[in-house]
N, C-alpha and C. Protein backbone atom coordinates (compact mmCIF):
# COMPACT_ATOMS: atom_id res chain seq x y z
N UNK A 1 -7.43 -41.39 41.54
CA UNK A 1 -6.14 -40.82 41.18
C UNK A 1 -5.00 -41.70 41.66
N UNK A 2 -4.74 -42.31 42.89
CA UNK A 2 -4.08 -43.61 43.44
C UNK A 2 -3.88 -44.52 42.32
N UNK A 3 -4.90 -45.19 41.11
CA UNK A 3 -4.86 -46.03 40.57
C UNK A 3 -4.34 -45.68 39.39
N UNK A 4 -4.38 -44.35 39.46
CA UNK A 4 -3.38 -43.89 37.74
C UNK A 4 -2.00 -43.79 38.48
N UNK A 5 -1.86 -43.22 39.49
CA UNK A 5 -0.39 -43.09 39.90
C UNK A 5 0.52 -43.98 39.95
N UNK A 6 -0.02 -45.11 40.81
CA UNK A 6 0.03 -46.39 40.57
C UNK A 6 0.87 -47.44 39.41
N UNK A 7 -0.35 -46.89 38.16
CA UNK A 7 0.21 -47.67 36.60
C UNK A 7 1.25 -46.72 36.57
N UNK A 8 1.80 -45.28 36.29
CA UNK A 8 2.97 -44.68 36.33
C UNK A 8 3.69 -45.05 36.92
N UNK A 9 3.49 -45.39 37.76
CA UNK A 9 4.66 -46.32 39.08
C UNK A 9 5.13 -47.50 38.17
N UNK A 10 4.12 -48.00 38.17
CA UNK A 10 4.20 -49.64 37.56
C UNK A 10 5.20 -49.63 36.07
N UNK A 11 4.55 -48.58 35.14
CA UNK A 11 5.02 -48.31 34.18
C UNK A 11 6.26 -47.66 34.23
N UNK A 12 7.19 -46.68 35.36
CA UNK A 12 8.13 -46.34 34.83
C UNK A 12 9.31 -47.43 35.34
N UNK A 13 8.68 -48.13 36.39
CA UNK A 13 9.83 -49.39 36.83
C UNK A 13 10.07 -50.42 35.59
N UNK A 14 9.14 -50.33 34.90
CA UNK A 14 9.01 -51.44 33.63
C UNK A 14 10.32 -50.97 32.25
N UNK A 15 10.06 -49.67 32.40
CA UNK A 15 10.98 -48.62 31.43
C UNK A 15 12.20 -49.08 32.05
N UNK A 16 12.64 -48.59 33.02
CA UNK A 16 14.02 -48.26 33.80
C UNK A 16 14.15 -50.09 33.66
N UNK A 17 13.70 -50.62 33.89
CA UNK A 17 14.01 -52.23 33.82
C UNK A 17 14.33 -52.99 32.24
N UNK A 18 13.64 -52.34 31.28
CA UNK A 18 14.34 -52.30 30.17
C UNK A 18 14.91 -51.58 29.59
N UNK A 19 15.77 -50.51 30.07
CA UNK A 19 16.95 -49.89 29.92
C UNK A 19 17.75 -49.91 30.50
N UNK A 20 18.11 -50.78 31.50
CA UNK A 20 18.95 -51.19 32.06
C UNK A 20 19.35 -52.62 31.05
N UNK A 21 17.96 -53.32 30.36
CA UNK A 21 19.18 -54.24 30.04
C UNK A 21 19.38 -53.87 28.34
N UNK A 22 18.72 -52.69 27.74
CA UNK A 22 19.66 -52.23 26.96
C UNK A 22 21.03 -51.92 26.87
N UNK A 23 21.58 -50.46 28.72
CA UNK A 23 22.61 -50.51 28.47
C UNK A 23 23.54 -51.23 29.15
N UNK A 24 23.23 -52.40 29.41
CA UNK A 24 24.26 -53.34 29.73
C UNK A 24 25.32 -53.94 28.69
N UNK A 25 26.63 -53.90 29.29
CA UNK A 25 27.57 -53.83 28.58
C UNK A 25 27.16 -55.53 27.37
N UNK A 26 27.79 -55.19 25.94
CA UNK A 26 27.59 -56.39 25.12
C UNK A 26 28.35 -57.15 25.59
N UNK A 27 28.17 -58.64 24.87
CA UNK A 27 29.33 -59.73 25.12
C UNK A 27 30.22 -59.05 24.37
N UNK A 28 30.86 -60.10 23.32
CA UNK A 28 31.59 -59.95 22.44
C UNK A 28 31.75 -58.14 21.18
N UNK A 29 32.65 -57.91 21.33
CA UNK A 29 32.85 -56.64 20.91
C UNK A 29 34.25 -56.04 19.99
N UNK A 30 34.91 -57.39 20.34
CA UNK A 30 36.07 -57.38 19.29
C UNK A 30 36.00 -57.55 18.32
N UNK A 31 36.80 -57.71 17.07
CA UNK A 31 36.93 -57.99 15.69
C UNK A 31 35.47 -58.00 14.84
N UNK A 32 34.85 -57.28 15.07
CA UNK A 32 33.87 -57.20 13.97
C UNK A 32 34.38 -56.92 12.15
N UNK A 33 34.34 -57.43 11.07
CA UNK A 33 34.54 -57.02 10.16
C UNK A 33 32.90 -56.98 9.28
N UNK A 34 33.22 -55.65 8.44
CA UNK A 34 32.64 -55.23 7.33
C UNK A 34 32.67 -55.47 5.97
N UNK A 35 32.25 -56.53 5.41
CA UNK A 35 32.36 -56.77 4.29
C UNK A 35 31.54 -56.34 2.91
N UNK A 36 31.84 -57.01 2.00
CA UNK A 36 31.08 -56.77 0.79
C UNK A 36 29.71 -57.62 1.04
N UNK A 37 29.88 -58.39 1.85
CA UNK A 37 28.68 -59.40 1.82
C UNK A 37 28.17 -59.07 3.52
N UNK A 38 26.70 -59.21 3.22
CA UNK A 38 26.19 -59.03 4.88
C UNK A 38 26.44 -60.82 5.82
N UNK A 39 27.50 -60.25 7.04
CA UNK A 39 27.67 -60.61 8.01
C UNK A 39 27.60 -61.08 9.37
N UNK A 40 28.27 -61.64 10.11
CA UNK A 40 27.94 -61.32 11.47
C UNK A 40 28.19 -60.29 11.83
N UNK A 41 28.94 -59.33 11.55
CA UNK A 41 29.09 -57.84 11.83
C UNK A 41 28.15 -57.00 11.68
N UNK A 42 27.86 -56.84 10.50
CA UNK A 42 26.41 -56.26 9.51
C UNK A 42 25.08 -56.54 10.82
N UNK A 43 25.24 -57.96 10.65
CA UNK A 43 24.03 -58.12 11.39
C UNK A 43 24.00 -57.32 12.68
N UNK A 44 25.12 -57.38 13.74
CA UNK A 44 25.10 -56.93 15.20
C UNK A 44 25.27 -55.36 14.64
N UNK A 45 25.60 -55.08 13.84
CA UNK A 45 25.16 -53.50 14.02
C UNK A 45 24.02 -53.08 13.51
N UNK A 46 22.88 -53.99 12.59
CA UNK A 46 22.15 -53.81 12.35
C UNK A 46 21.31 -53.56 13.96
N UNK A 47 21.51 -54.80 14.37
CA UNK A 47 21.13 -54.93 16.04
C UNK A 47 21.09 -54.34 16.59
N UNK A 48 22.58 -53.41 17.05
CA UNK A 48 22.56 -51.98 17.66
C UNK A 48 22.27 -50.86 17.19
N UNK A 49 22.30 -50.80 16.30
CA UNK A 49 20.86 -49.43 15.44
C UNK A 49 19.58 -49.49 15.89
N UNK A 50 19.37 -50.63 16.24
CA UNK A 50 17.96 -51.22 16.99
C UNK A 50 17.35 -50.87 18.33
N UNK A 51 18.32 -51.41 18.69
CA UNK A 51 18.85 -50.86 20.48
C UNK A 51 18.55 -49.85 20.49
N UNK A 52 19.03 -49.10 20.24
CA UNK A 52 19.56 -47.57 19.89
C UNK A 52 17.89 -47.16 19.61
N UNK A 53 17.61 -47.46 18.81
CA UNK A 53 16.07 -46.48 18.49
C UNK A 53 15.63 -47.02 19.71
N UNK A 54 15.30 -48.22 20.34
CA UNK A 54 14.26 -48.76 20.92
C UNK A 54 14.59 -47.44 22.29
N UNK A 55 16.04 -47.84 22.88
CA UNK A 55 16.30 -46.74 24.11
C UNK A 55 16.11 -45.51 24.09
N UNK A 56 15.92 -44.98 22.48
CA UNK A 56 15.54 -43.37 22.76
C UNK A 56 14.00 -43.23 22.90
N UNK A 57 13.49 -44.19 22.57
CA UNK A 57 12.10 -44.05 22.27
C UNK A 57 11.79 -44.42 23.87
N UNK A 58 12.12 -45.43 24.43
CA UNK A 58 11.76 -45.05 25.76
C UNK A 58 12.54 -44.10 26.76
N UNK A 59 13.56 -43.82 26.24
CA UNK A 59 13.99 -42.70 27.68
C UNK A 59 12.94 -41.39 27.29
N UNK A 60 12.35 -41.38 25.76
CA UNK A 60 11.09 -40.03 25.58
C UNK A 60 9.97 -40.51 26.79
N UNK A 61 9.55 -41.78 26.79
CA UNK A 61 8.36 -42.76 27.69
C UNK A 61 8.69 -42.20 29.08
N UNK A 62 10.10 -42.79 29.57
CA UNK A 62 9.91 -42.58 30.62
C UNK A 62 9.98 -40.91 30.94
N UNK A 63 10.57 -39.85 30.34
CA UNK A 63 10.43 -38.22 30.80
C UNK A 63 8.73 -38.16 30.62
N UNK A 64 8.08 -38.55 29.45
CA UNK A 64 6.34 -38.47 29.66
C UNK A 64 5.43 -38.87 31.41
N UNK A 65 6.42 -39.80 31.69
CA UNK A 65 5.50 -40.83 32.62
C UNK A 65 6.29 -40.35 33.91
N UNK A 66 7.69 -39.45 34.10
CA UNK A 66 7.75 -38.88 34.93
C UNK A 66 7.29 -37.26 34.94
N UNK A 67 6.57 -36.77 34.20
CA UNK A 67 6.23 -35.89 33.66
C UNK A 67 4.58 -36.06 34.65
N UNK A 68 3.89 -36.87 33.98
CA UNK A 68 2.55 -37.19 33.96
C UNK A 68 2.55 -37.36 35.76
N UNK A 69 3.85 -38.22 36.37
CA UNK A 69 3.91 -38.47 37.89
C UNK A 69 3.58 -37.02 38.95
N UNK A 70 4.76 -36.27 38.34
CA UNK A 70 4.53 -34.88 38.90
C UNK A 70 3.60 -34.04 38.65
N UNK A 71 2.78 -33.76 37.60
CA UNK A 71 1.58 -33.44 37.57
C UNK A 71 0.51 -33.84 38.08
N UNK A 72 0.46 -35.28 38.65
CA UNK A 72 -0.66 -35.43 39.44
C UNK A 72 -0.18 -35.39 41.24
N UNK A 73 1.39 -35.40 41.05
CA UNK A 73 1.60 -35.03 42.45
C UNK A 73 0.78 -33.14 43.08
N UNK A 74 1.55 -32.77 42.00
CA UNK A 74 1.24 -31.32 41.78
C UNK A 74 -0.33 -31.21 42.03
N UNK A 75 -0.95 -31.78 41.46
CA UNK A 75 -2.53 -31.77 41.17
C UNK A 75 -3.18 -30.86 40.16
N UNK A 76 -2.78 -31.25 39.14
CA UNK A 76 -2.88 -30.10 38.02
C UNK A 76 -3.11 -30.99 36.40
């Protein structure tokens, strides 16, 4: 049981370590324009639509894996 707790350990520092550099602030954030034609704008928000799924999908990971932590604290 040590060695599953363990990978939860391992695994939720891994989460929190890439969501931290999700929400780290962007560079550049000014003047984006939207055009008729796909852009550098287009593109970086394509980007952050990206972001965006990837961080919800793990902040679900990490409530599972702190979930899964306390249940074996619990012993159940």
């Amino acid at each position: 049981m040590d060695n599953v707790a363990e990978i939860l350990r391992t695994k939720k520092a891994d989460i929190l370590r890439q969501l931290s550099g999700i929400e780290a602030p962007q560079g550049e954030l000014g003047s984006i324009s939207f055009g008729k034609r796909v852009g550098e704008g287009t593109s970086m928000a394509v980007d952050r639509l990206s972001q965006v799924a990837v961080h919800d999908k793990l902040q679900v990971t990490l409530s599972d894996v702190e979930r899964a932590l306390e249940k074996l604290e619990d012993g159940t």
